[in-house]
Protein backbone atom coordinates (compact mmCIF):
# COMPACT_ATOMS: atom_id res chain seq x y z
CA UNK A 1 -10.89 21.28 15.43
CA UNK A 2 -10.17 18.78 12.54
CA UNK A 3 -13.36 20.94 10.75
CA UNK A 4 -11.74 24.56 11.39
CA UNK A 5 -8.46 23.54 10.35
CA UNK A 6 -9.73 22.25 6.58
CA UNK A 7 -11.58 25.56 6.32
CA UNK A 8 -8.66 27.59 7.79
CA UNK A 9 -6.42 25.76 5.12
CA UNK A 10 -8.20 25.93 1.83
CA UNK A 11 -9.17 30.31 2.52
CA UNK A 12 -5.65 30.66 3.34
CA UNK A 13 -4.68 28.73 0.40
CA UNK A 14 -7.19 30.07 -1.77
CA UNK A 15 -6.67 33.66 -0.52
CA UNK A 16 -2.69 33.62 -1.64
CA UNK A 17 -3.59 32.57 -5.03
CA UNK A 18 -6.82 34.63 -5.86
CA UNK A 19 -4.38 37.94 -4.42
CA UNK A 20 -2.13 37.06 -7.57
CA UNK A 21 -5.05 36.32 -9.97
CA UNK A 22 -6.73 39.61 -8.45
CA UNK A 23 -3.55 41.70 -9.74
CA UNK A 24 -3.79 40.46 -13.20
CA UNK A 25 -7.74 41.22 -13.63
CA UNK A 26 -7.03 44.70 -12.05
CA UNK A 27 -4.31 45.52 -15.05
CA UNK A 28 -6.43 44.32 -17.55
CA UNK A 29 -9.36 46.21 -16.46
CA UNK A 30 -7.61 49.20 -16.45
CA UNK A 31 -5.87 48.76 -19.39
CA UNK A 32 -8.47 46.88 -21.64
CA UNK A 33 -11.70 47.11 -19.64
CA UNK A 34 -13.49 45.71 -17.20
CA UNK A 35 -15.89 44.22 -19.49
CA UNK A 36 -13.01 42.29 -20.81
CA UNK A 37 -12.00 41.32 -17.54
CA UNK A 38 -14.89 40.36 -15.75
CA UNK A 39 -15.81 38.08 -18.64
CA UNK A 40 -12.72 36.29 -18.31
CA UNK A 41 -13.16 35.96 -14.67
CA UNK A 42 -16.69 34.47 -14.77
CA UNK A 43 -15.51 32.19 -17.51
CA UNK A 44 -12.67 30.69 -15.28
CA UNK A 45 -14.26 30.24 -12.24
CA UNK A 46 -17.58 28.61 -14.03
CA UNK A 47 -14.69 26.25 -15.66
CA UNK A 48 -13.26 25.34 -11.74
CA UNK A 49 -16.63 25.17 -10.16
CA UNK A 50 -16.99 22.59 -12.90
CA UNK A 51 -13.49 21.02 -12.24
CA UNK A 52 -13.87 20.54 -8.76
CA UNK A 53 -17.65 19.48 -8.44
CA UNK A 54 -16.87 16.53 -11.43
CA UNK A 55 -14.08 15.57 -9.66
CA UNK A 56 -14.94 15.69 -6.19
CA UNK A 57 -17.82 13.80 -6.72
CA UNK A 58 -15.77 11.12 -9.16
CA UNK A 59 -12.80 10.49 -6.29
CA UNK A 60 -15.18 10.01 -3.50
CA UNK A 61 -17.46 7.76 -5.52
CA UNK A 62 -14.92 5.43 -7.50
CA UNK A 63 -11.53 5.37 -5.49
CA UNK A 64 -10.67 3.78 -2.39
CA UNK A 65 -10.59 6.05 0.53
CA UNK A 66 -7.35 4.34 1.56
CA UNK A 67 -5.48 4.47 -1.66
CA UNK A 68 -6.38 7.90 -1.99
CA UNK A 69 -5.78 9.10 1.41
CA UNK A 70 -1.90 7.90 0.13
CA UNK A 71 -1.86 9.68 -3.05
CA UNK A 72 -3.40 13.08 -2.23
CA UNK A 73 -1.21 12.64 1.46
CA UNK A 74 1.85 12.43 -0.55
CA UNK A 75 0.87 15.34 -2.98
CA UNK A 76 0.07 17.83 -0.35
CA UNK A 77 3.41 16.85 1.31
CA UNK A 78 5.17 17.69 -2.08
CA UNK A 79 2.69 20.83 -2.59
CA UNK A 80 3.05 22.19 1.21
CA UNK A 81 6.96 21.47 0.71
CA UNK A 82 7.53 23.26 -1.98
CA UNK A 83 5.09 26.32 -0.31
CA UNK A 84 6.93 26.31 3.06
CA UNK A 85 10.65 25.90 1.15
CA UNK A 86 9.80 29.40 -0.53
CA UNK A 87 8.15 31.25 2.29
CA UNK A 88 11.91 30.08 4.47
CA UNK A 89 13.74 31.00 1.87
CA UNK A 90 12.15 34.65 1.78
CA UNK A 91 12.44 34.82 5.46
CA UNK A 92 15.79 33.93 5.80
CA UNK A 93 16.73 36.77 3.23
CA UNK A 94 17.92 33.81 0.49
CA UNK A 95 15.21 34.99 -2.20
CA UNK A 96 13.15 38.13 -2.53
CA UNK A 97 9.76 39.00 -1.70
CA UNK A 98 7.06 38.60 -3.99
CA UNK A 99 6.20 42.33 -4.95
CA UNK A 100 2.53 42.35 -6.21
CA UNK A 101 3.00 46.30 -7.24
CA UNK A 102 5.83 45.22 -9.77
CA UNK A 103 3.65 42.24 -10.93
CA UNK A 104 1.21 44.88 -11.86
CA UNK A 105 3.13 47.03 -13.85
CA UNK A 106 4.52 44.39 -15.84
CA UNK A 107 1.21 42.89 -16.80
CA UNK A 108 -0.29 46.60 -18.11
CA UNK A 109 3.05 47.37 -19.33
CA UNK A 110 2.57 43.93 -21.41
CA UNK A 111 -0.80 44.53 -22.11
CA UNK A 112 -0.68 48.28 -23.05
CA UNK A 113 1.67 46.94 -25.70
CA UNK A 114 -0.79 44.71 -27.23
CA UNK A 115 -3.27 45.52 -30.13
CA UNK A 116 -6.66 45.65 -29.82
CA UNK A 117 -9.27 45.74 -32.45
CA UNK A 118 -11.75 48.87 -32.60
CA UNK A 119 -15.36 48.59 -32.23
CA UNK A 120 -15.30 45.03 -30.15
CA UNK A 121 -17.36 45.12 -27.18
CA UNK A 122 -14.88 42.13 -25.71
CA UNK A 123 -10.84 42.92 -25.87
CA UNK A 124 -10.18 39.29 -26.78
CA UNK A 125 -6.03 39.55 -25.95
CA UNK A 126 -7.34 41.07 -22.65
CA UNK A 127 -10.05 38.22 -22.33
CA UNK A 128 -7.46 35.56 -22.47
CA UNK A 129 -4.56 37.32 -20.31
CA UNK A 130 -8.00 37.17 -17.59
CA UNK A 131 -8.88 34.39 -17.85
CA UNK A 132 -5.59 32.64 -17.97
CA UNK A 133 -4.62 34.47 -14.70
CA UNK A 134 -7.85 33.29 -13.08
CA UNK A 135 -7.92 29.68 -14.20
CA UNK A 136 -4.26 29.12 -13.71
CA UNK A 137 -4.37 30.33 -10.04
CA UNK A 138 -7.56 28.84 -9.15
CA UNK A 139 -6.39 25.02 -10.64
CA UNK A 140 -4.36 25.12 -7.31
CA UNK A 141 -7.01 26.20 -5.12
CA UNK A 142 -9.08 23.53 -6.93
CA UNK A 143 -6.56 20.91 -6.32
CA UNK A 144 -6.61 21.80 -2.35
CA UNK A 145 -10.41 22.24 -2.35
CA UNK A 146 -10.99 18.46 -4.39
CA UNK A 147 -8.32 16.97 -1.89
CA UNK A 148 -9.33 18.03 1.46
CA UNK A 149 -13.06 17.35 0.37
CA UNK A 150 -12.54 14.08 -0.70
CA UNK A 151 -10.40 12.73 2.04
CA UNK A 152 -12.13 14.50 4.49
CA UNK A 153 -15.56 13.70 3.38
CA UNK A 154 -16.24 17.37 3.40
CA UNK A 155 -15.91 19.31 0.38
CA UNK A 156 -18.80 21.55 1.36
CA UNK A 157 -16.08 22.77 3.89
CA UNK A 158 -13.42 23.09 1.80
CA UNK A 159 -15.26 24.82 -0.67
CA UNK A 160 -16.73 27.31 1.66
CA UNK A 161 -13.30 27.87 2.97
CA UNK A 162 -12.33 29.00 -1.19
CA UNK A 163 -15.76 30.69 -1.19
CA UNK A 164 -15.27 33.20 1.40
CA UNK A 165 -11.36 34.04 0.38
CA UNK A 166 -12.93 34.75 -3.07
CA UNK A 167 -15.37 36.80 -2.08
CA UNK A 168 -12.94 38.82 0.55
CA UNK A 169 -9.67 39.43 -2.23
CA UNK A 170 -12.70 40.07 -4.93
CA UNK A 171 -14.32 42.77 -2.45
CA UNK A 172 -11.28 44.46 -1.50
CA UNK A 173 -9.70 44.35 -4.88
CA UNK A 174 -13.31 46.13 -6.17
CA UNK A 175 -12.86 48.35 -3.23
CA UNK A 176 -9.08 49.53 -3.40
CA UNK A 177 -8.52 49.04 -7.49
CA UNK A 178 -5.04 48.27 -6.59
CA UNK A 179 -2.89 45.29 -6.52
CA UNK A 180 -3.44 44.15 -2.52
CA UNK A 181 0.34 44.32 -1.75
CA UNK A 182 -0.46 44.83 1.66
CA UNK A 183 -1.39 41.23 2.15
CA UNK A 184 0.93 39.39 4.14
CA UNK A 185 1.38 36.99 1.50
CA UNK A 186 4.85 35.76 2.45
CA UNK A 187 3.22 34.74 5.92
CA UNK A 188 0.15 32.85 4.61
CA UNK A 189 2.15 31.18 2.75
CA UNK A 190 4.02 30.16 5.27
CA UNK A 191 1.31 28.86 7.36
CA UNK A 192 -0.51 27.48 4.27
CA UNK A 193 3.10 24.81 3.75
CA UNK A 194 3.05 24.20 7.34
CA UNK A 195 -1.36 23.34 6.76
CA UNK A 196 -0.61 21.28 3.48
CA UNK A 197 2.16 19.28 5.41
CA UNK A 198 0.33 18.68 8.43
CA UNK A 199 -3.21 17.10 6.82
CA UNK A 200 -0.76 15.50 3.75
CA UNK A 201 1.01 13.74 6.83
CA UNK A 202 -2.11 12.53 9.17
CA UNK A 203 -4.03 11.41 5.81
CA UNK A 204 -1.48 9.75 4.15
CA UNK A 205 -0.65 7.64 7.67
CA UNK A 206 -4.07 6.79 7.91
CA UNK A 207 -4.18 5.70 4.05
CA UNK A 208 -0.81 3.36 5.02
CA UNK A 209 -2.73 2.12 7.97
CA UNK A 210 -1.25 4.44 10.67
CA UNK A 211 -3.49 4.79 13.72
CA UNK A 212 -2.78 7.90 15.36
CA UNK A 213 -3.46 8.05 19.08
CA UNK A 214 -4.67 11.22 19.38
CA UNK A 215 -6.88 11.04 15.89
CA UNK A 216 -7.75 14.10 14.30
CA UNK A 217 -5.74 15.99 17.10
CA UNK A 218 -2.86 15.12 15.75
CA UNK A 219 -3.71 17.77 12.83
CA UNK A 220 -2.43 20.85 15.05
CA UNK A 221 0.41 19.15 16.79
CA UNK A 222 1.75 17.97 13.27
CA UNK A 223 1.72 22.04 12.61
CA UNK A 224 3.35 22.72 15.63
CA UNK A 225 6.13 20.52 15.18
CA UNK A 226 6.86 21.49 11.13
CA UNK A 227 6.27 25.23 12.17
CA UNK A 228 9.05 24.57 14.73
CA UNK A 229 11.18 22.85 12.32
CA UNK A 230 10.68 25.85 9.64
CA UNK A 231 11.66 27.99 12.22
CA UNK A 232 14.64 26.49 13.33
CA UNK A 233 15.74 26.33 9.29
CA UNK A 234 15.24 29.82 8.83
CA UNK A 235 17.41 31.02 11.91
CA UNK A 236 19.82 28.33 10.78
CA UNK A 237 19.70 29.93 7.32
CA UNK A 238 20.38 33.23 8.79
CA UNK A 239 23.27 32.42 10.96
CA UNK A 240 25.21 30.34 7.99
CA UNK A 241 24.47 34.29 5.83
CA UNK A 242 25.16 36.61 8.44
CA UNK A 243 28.70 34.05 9.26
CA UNK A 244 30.33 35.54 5.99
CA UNK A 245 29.71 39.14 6.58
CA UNK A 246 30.71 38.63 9.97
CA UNK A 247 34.31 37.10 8.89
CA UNK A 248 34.96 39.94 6.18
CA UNK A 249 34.06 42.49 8.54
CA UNK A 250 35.94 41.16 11.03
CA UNK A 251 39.17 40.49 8.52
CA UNK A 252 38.62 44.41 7.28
């Protein structure tokens, strides 16, 4: 279970982010080539697959296992926090969805505006905007993929889990050319905070010296309980904004 869960996690994680990197390589291969932006896109994940094997293999080879079940505990608490705050906030109608077709027309309406010198087999303005999109996006997925291998002991897991959401968004991004809008990104996100909470909770009690009872069971019932807490915040969020309308409509 422990073993699904960490692969679950990091292609959920992984598949949110590489959905927005996907819509900035699709406007800049439509709008400066795909030359352009394939070469950015093999440059940035060449530079991660570098990040994350260098590091994965420095954490689990020079730092305690303890002290960094602690840090990387307390950092996926922060990072699932701040994940699960937006995805309540969206569903409670307190901040608007993210909109992957508008995301796209900015970025070609931003790149259409830039120059571009004649004759160069590589758009270099393009080359940047794609591979700054890429790299960006995939230092999170890195971070996720270099913390649940290290702790875990498993970061052929966690990297398969990021291998297989890349190759799924790249396929259907090749397939569609079209930002994925479709994807329930609001969702995954959702279940991504509640994830990143969950393992940032049971790894940074262990690193503190917590035994937990049920041991790596505990993963999924630590989900259940901050899904049920994220639920109850949204329909309390919806309750104190619907108790306003309901007063002036009432007072009308």
């Amino acid at each position: 279970m422990h073993d699904v869960f960490l692969v679950l996690a990091a292609f959920l994680a992984s598949a949110v982010e590489m959905v927005e990197a996907m819509t900035i390589v699709l406007a800049v291969g439509i709008t400066r080539g795909w030359r352009t932006s394939l070469a950015g896109v093999v440059t940035a994940s060449v530079a991660l697959a570098v990040i994350v094997a260098a590091l994965g293999a420095s954490l689990e080879q020079w730092v305690p296992i303890d002290a960094l079940r602690v840090v990387v505990g307390i950092l996926l608490l922060i990072f699932g926090m701040q994940w699960l705050r937006k995805a309540v906030m969206r569903s409670a109608g307190l901040k608007s969805m993210h909109d992957e077709d508008e995301i796209f027309r900015e970025e070609v309406e931003e790149l259409q505006e830039m120059g571009r010198a004649a004759g160069a087999a590589i758009d270099w303005n393009g080359f940047v905007v794609s591979f700054k999109g890429v790299f960006l996006e995939g230092l999170e997925v890195a971070f996720i993929v270099i913390s649940f291998g290290a702790n875990s002991g498993r970061l052929d897991l966690a990297a398969a889990g990021a291998v297989a959401a890349f190759f799924l968004v790249c396929g259907a991004g090749a397939a569609v050319h079209a930002p994925l809008s479709r994807v329930p990104e609001n969702t995954i996100k959702f279940a991504v905070g509640v994830m990143l909470m969950s393992f940032g909770t049971f790894w940074g009690g262990e690193g503190v010296g917590l035994e937990w009872t049920l041991k790596e069971a505990m993963i999924p019932l630590l989900a259940l309980f901050y899904w049920a807490c994220a639920l109850g915040m949204i329909a309390a969020l919806k309750a104190r904004v619907s108790a306003p309308a309901a007063s002036q409509g009432s007072a009308a």
